[in-house]
PDB file of N, CA and C in Angstrom:
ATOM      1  N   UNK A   1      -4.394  20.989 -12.243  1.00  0.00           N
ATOM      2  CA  UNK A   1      -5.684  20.554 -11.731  1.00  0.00           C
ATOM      3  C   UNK A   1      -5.427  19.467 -10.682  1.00  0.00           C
ATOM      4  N   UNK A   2      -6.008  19.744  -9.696  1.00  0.00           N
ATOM      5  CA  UNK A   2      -5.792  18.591  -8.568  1.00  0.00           C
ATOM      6  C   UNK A   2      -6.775  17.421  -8.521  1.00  0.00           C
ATOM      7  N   UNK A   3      -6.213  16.373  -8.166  1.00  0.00           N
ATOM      8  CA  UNK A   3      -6.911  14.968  -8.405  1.00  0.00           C
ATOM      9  C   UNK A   3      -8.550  14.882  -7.953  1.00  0.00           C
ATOM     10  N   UNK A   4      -9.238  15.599  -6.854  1.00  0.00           N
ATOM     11  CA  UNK A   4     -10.231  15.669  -6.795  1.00  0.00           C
ATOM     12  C   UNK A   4     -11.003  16.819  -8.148  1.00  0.00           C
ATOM     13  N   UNK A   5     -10.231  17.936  -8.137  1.00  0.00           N
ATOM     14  CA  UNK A   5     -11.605  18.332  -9.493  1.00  0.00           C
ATOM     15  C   UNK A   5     -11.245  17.400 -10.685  1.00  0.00           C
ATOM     16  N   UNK A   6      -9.780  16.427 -11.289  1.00  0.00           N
ATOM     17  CA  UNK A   6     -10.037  15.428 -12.111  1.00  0.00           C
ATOM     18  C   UNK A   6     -11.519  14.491 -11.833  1.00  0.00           C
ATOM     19  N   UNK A   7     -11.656  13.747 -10.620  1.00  0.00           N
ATOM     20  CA  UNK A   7     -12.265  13.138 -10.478  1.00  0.00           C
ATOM     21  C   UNK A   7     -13.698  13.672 -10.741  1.00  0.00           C
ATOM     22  N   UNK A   8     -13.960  14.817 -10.205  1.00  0.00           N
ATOM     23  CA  UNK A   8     -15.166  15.322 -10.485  1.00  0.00           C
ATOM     24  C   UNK A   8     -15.205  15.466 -12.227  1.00  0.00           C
ATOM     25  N   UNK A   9     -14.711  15.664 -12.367  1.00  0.00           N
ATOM     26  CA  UNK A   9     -15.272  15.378 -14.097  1.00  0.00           C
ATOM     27  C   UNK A   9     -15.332  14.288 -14.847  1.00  0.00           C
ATOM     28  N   UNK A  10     -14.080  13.666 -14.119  1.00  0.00           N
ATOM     29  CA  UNK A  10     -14.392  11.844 -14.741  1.00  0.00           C
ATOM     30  C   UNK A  10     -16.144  11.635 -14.247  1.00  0.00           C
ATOM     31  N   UNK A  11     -16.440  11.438 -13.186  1.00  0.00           N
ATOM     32  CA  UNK A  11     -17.358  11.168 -12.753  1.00  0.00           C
ATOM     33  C   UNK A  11     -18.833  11.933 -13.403  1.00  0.00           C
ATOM     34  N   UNK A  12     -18.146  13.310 -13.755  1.00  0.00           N
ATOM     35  CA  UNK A  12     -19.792  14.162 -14.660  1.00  0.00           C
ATOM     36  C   UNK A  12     -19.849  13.175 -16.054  1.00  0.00           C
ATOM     37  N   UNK A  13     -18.281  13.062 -16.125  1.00  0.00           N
ATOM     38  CA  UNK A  13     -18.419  12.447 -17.751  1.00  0.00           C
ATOM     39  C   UNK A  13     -18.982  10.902 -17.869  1.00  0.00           C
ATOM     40  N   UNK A  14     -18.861  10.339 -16.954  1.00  0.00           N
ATOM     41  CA  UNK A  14     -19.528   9.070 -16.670  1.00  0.00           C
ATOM     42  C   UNK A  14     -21.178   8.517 -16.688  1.00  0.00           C
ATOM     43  N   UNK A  15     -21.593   9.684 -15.796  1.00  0.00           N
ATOM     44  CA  UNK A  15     -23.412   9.785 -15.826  1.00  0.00           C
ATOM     45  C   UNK A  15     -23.462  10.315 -16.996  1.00  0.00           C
ATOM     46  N   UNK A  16     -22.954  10.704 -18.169  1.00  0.00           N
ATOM     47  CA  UNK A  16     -23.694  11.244 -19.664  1.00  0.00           C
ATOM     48  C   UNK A  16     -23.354   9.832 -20.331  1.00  0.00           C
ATOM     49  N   UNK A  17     -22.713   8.548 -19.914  1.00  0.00           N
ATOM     50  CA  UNK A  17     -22.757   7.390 -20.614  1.00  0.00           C
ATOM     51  C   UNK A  17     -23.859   6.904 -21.153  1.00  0.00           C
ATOM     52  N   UNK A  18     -23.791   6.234 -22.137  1.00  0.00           N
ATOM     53  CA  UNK A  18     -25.320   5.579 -22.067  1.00  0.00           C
ATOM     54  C   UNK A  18     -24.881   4.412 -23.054  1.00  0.00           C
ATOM     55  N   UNK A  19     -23.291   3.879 -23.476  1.00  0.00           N
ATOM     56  CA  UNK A  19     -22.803   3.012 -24.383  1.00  0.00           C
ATOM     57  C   UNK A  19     -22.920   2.153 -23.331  1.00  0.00           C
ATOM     58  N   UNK A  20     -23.155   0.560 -23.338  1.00  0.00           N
ATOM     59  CA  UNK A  20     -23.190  -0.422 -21.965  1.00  0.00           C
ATOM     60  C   UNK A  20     -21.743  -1.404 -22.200  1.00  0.00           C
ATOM     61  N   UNK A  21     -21.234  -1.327 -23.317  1.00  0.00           N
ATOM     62  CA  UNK A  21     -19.740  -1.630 -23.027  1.00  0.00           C
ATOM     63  C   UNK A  21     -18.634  -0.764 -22.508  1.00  0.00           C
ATOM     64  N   UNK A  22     -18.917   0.272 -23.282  1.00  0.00           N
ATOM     65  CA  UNK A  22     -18.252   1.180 -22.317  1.00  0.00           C
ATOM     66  C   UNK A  22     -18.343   1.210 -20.918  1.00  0.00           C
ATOM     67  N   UNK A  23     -19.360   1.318 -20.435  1.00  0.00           N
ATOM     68  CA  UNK A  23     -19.362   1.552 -18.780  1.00  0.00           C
ATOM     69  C   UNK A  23     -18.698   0.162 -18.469  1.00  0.00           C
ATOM     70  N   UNK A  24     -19.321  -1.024 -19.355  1.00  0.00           N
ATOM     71  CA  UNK A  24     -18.547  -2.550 -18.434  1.00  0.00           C
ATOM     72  C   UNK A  24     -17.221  -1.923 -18.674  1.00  0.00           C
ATOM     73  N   UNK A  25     -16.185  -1.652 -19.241  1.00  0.00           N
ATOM     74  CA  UNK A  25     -15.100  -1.417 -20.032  1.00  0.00           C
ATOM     75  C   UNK A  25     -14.295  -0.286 -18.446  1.00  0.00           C
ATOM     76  N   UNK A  26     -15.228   0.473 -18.096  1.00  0.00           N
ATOM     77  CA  UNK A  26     -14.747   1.620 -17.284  1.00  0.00           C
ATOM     78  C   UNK A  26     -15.063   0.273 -15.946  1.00  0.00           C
ATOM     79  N   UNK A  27     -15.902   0.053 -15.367  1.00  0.00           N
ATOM     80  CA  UNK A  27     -16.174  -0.377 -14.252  1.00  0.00           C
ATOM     81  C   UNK A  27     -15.084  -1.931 -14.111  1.00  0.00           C
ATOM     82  N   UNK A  28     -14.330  -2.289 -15.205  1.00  0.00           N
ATOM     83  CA  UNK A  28     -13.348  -3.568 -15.061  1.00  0.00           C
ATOM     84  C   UNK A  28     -12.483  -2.903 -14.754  1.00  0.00           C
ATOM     85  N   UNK A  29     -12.123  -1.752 -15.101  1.00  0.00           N
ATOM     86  CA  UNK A  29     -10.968  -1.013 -15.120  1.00  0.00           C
ATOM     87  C   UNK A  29     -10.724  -1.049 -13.362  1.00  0.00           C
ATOM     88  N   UNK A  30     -12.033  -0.049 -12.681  1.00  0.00           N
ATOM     89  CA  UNK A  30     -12.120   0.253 -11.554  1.00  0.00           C
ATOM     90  C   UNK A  30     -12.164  -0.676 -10.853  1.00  0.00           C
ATOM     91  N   UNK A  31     -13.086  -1.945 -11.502  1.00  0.00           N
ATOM     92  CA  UNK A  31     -12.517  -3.367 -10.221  1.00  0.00           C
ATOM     93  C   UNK A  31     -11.426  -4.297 -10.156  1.00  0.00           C
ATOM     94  N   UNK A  32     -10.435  -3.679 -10.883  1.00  0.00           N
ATOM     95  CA  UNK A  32      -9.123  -4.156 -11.054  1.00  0.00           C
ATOM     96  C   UNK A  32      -8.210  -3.564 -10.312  1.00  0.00           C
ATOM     97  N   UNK A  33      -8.515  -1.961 -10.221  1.00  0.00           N
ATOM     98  CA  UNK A  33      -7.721  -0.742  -9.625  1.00  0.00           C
ATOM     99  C   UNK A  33      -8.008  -0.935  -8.166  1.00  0.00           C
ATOM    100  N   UNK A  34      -9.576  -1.439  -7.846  1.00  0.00           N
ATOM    101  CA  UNK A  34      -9.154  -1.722  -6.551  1.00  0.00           C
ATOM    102  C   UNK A  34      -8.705  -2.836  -5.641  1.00  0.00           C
ATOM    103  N   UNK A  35      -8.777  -3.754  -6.428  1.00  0.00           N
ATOM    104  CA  UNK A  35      -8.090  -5.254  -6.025  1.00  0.00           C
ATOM    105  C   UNK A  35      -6.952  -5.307  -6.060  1.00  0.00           C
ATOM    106  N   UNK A  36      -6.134  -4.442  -6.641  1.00  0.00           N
ATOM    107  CA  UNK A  36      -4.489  -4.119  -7.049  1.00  0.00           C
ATOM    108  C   UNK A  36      -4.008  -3.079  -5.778  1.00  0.00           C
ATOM    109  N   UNK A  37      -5.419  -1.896  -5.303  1.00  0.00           N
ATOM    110  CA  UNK A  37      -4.758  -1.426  -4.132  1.00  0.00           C
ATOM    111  C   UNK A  37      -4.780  -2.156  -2.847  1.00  0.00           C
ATOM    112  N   UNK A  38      -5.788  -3.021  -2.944  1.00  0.00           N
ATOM    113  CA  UNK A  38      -6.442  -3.898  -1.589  1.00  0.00           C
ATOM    114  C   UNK A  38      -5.004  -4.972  -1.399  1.00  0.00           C
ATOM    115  N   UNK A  39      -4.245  -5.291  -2.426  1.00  0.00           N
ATOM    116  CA  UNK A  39      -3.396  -6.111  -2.311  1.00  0.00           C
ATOM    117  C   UNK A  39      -2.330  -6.033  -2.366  1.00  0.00           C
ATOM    118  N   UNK A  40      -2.091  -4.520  -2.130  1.00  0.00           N
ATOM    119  CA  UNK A  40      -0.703  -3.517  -1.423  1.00  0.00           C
ATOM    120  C   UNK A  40      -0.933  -3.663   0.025  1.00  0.00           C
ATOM    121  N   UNK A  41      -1.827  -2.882   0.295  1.00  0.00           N
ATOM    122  CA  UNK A  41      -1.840  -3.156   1.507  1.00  0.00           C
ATOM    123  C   UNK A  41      -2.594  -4.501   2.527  1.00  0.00           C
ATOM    124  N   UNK A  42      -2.601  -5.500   1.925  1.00  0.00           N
ATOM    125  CA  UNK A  42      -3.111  -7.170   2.522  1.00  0.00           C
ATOM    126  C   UNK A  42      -1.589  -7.388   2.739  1.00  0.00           C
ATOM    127  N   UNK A  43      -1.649  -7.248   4.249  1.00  0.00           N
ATOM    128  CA  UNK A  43      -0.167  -8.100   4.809  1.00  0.00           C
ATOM    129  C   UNK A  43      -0.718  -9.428   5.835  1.00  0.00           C
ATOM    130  N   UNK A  44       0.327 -10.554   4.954  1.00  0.00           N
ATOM    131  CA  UNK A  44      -0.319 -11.668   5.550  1.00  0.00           C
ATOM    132  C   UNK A  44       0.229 -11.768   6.922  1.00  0.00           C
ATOM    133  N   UNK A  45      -1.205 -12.560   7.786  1.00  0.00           N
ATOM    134  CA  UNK A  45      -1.056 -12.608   8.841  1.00  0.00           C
ATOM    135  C   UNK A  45       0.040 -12.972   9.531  1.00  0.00           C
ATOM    136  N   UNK A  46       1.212 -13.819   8.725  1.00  0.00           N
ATOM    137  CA  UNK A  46       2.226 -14.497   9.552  1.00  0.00           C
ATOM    138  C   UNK A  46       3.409 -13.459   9.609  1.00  0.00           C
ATOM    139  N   UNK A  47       3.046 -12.532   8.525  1.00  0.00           N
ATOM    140  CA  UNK A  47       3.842 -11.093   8.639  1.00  0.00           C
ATOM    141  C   UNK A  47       3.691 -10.360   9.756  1.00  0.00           C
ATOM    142  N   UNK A  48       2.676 -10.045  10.028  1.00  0.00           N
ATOM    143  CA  UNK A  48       2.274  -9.060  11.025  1.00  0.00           C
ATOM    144  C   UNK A  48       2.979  -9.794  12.722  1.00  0.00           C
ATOM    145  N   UNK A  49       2.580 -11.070  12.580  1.00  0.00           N
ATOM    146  CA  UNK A  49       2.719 -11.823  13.498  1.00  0.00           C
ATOM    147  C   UNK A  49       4.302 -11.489  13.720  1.00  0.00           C
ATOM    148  N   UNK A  50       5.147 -11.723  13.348  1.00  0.00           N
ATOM    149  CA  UNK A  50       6.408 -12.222  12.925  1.00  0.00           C
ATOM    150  C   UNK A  50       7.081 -10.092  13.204  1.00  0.00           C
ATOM    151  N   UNK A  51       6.420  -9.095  12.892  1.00  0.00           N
ATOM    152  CA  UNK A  51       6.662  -8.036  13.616  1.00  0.00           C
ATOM    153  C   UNK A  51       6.110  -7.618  14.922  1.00  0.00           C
ATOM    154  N   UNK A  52       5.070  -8.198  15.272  1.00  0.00           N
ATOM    155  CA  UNK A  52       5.243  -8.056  16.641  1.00  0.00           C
ATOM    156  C   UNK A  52       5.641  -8.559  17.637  1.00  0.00           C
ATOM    157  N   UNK A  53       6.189  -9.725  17.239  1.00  0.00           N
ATOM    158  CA  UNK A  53       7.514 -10.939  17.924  1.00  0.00           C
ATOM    159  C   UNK A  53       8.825  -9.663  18.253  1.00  0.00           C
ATOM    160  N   UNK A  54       8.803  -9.264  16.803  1.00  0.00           N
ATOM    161  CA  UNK A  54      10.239  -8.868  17.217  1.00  0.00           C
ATOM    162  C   UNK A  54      10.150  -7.369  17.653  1.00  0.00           C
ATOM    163  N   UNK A  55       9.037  -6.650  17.879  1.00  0.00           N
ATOM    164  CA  UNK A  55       8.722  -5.747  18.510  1.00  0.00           C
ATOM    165  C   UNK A  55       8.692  -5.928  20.244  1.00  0.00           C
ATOM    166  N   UNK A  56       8.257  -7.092  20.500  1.00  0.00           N
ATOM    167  CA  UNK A  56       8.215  -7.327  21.714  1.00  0.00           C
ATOM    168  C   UNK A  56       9.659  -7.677  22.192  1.00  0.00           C
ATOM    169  N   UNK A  57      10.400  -8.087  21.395  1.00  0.00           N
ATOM    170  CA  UNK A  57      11.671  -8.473  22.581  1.00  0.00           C
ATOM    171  C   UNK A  57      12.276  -7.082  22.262  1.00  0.00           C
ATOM    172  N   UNK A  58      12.381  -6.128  21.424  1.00  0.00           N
ATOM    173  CA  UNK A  58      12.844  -5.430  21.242  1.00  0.00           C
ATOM    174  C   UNK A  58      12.595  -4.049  22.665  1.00  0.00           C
ATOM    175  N   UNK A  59      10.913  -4.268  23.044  1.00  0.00           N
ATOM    176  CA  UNK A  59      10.614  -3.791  24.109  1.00  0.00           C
ATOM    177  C   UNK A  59      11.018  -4.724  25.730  1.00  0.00           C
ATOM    178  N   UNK A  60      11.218  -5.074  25.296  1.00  0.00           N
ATOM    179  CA  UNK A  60      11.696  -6.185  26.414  1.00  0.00           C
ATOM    180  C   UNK A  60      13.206  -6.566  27.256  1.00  0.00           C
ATOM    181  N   UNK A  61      13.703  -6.012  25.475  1.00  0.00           N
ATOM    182  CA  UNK A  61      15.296  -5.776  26.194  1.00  0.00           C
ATOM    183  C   UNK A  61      15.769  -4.872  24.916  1.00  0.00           C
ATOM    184  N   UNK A  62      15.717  -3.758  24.725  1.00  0.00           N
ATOM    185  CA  UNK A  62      16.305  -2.472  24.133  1.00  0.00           C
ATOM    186  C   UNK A  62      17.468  -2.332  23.727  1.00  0.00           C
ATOM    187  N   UNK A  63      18.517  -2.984  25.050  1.00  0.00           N
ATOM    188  CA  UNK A  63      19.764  -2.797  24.414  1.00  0.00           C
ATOM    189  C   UNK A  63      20.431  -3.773  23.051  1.00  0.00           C
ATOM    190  N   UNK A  64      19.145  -4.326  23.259  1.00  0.00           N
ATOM    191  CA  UNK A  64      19.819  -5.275  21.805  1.00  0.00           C
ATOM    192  C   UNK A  64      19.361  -4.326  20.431  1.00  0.00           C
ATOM    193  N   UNK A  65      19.551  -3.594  20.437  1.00  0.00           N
ATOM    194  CA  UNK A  65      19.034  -2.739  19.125  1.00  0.00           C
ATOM    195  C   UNK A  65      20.184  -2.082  18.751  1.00  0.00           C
ATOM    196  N   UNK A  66      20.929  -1.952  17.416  1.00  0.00           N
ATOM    197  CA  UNK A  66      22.104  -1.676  17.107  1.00  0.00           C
ATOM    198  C   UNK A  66      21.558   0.300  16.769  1.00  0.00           C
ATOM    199  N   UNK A  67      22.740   0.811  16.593  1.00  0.00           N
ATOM    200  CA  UNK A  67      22.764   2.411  16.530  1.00  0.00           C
ATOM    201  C   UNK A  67      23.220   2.135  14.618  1.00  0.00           C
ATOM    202  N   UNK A  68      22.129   2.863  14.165  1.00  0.00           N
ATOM    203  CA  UNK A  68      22.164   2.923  12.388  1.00  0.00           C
ATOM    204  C   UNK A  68      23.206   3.114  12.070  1.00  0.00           C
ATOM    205  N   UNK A  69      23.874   4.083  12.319  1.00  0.00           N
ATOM    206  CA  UNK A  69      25.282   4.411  11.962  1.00  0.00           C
ATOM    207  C   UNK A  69      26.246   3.216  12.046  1.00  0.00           C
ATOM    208  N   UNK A  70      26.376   2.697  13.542  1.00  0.00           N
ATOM    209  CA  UNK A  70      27.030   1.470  13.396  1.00  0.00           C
ATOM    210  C   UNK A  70      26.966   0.356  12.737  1.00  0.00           C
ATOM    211  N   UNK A  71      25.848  -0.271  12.472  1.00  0.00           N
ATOM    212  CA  UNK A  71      25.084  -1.043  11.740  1.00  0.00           C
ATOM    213  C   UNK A  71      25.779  -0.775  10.401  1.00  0.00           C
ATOM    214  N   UNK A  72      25.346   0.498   9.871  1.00  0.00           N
ATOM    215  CA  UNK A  72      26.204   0.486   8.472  1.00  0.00           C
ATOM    216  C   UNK A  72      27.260   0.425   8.407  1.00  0.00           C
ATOM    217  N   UNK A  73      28.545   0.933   9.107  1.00  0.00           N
ATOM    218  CA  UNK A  73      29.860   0.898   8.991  1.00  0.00           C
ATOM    219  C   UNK A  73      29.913  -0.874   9.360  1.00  0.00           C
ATOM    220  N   UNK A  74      29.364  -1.794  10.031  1.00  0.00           N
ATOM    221  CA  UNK A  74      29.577  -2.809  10.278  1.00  0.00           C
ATOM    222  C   UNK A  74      29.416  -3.381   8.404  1.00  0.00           C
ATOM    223  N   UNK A  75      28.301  -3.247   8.008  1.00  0.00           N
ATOM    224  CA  UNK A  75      27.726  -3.511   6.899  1.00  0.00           C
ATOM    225  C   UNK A  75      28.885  -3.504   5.893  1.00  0.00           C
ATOM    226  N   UNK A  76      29.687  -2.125   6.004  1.00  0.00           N
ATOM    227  CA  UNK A  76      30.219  -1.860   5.193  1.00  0.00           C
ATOM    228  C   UNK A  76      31.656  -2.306   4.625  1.00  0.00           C
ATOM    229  N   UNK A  77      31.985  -2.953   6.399  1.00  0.00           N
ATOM    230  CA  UNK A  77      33.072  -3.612   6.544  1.00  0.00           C
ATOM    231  C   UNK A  77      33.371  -4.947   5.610  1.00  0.00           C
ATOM    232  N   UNK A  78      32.050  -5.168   5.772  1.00  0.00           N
ATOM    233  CA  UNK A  78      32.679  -7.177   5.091  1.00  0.00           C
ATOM    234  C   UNK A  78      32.508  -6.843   3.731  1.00  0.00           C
TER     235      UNK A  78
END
């Protein structure tokens, strides 16, 4: 079963509630689930900042960008 027809039945099974702890019980759940995803993706500003610094010199002068391969054998050296 794929996650949308799950959802569709969580959701039929939800409107036949009529217990009022239960629903608080379901709806903490859900405002937890989304404050937990909201704060995967919240990148702080000095982050963002701090990649487009180094995006810009990177566009700015290219050849300073190492080749992966090398990079690792360098890595691998010490």
């Amino acid at each position: 079963m794929d996650i949308q027809a799950q959802k569709t039945i969580i959701i039929e099974q939800f409107k036949q509630l009529n217990d009022i702890n239960l629903i608080n019980a379901i709806k903490s759940i859900l405002d937890y689930a989304i404050k937990k995803e909201k704060d995967i993706y919240d990148i702080p500003e000095a982050h963002q900042q701090m990649v487009m610094e180094r995006y810009d010199k990177v566009r700015k002068n290219p050849e300073r960008l190492l080749d992966l391969d090398e990079a690792l054998n360098t890595l691998k050296a010490k």
